[in-house]
C-alpha atoms as a PDB file:
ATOM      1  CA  UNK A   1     -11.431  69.112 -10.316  1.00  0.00           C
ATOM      2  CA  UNK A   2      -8.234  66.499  -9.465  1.00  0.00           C
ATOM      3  CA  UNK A   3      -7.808  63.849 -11.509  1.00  0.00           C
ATOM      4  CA  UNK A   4      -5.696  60.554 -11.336  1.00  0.00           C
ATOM      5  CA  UNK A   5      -4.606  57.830 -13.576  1.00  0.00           C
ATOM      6  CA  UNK A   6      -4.031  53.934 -12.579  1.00  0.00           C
ATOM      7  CA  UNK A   7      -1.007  52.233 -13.961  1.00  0.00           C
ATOM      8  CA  UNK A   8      -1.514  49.472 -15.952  1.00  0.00           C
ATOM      9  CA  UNK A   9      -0.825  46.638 -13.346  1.00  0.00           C
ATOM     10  CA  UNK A  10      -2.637  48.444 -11.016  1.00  0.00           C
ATOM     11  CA  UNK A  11       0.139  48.727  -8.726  1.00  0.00           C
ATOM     12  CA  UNK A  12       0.408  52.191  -8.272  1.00  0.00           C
ATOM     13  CA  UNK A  13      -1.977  54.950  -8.522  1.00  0.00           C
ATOM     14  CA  UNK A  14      -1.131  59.124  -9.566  1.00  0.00           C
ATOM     15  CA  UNK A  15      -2.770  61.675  -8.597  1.00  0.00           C
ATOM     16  CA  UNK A  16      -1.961  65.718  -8.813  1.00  0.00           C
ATOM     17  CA  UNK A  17      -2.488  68.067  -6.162  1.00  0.00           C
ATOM     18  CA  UNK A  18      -3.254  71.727  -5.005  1.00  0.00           C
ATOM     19  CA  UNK A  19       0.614  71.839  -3.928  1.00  0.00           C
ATOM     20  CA  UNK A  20       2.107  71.733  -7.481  1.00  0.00           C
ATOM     21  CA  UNK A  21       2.737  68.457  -6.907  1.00  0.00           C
ATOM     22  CA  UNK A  22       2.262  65.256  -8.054  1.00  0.00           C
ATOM     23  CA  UNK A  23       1.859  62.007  -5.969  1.00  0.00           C
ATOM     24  CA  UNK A  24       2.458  58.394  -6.933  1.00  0.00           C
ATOM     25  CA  UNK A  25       1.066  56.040  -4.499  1.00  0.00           C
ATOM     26  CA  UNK A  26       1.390  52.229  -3.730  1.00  0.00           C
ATOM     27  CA  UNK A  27      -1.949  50.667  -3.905  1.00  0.00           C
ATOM     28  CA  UNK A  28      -0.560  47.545  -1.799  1.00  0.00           C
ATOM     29  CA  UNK A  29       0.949  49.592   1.179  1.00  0.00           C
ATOM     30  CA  UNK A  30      -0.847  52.931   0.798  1.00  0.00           C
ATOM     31  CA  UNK A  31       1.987  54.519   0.891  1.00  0.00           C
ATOM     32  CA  UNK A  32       3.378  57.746  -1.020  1.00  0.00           C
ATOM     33  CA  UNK A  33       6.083  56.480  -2.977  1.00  0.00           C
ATOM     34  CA  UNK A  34       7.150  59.557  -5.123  1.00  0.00           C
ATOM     35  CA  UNK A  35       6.416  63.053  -4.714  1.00  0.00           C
ATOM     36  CA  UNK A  36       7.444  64.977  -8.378  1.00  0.00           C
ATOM     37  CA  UNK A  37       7.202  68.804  -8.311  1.00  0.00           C
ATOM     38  CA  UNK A  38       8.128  71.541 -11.216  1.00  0.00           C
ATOM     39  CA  UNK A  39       4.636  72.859 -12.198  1.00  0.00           C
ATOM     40  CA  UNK A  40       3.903  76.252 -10.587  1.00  0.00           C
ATOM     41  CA  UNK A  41      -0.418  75.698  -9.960  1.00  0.00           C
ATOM     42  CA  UNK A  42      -2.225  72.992  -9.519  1.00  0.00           C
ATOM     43  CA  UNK A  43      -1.951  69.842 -11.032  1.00  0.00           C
ATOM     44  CA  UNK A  44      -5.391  69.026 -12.517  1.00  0.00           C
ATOM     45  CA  UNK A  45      -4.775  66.016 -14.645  1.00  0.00           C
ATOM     46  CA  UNK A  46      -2.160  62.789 -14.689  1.00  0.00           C
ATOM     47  CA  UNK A  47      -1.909  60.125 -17.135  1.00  0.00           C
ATOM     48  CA  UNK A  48       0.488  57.224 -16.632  1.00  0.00           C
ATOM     49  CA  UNK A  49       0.563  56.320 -20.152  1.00  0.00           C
ATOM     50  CA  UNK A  50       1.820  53.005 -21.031  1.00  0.00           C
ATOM     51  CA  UNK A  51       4.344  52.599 -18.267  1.00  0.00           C
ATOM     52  CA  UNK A  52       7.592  54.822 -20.243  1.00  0.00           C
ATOM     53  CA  UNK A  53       5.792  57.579 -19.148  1.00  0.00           C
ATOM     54  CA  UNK A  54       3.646  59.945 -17.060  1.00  0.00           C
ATOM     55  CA  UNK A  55       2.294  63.238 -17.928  1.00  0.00           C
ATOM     56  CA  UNK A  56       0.506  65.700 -15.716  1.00  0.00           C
ATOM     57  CA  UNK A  57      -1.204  68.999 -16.619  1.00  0.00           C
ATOM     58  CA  UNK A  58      -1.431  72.253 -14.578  1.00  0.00           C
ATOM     59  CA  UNK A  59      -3.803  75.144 -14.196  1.00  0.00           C
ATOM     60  CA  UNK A  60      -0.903  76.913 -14.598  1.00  0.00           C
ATOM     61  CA  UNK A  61      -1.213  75.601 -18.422  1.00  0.00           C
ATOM     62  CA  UNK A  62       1.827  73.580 -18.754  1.00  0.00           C
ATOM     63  CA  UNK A  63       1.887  69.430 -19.562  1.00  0.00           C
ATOM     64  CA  UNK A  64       5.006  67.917 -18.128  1.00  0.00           C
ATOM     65  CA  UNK A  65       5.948  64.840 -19.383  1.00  0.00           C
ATOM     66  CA  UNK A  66       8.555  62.044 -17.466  1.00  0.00           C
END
């Protein structure tokens, strides 16, 4: 299971993928507006935090946090 995290305003949404990747879209346009690799399996879980920071977790059992 993929799971995604809201930001706070709403404005954007995260969401990991079975590419290693994870995706930041713009709720407003629908558009992809950052793609941030660096895990090496899928990324399972995203939080967005409080807006300093995101983290996402892997299946390859690493948390990255930026």
């Amino acid at each position: 299971m993929i799971r995604g995290s809201w930001s706070k305003d709403g404005l954007y949404v995260a969401c990991g993928s079975i590419d290693k990747c994870v995706y930041i879209w713009d709720t407003a346009t629908r558009k992809i507006v950052q793609r941030l690799g660096g895990h090496t399996g899928t990324v399972t879980q995203v939080s967005m935090g409080d807006g300093n920071f995101m983290a996402s977790a892997s299946n390859d059992k690493t948390v990255i946090v930026s």
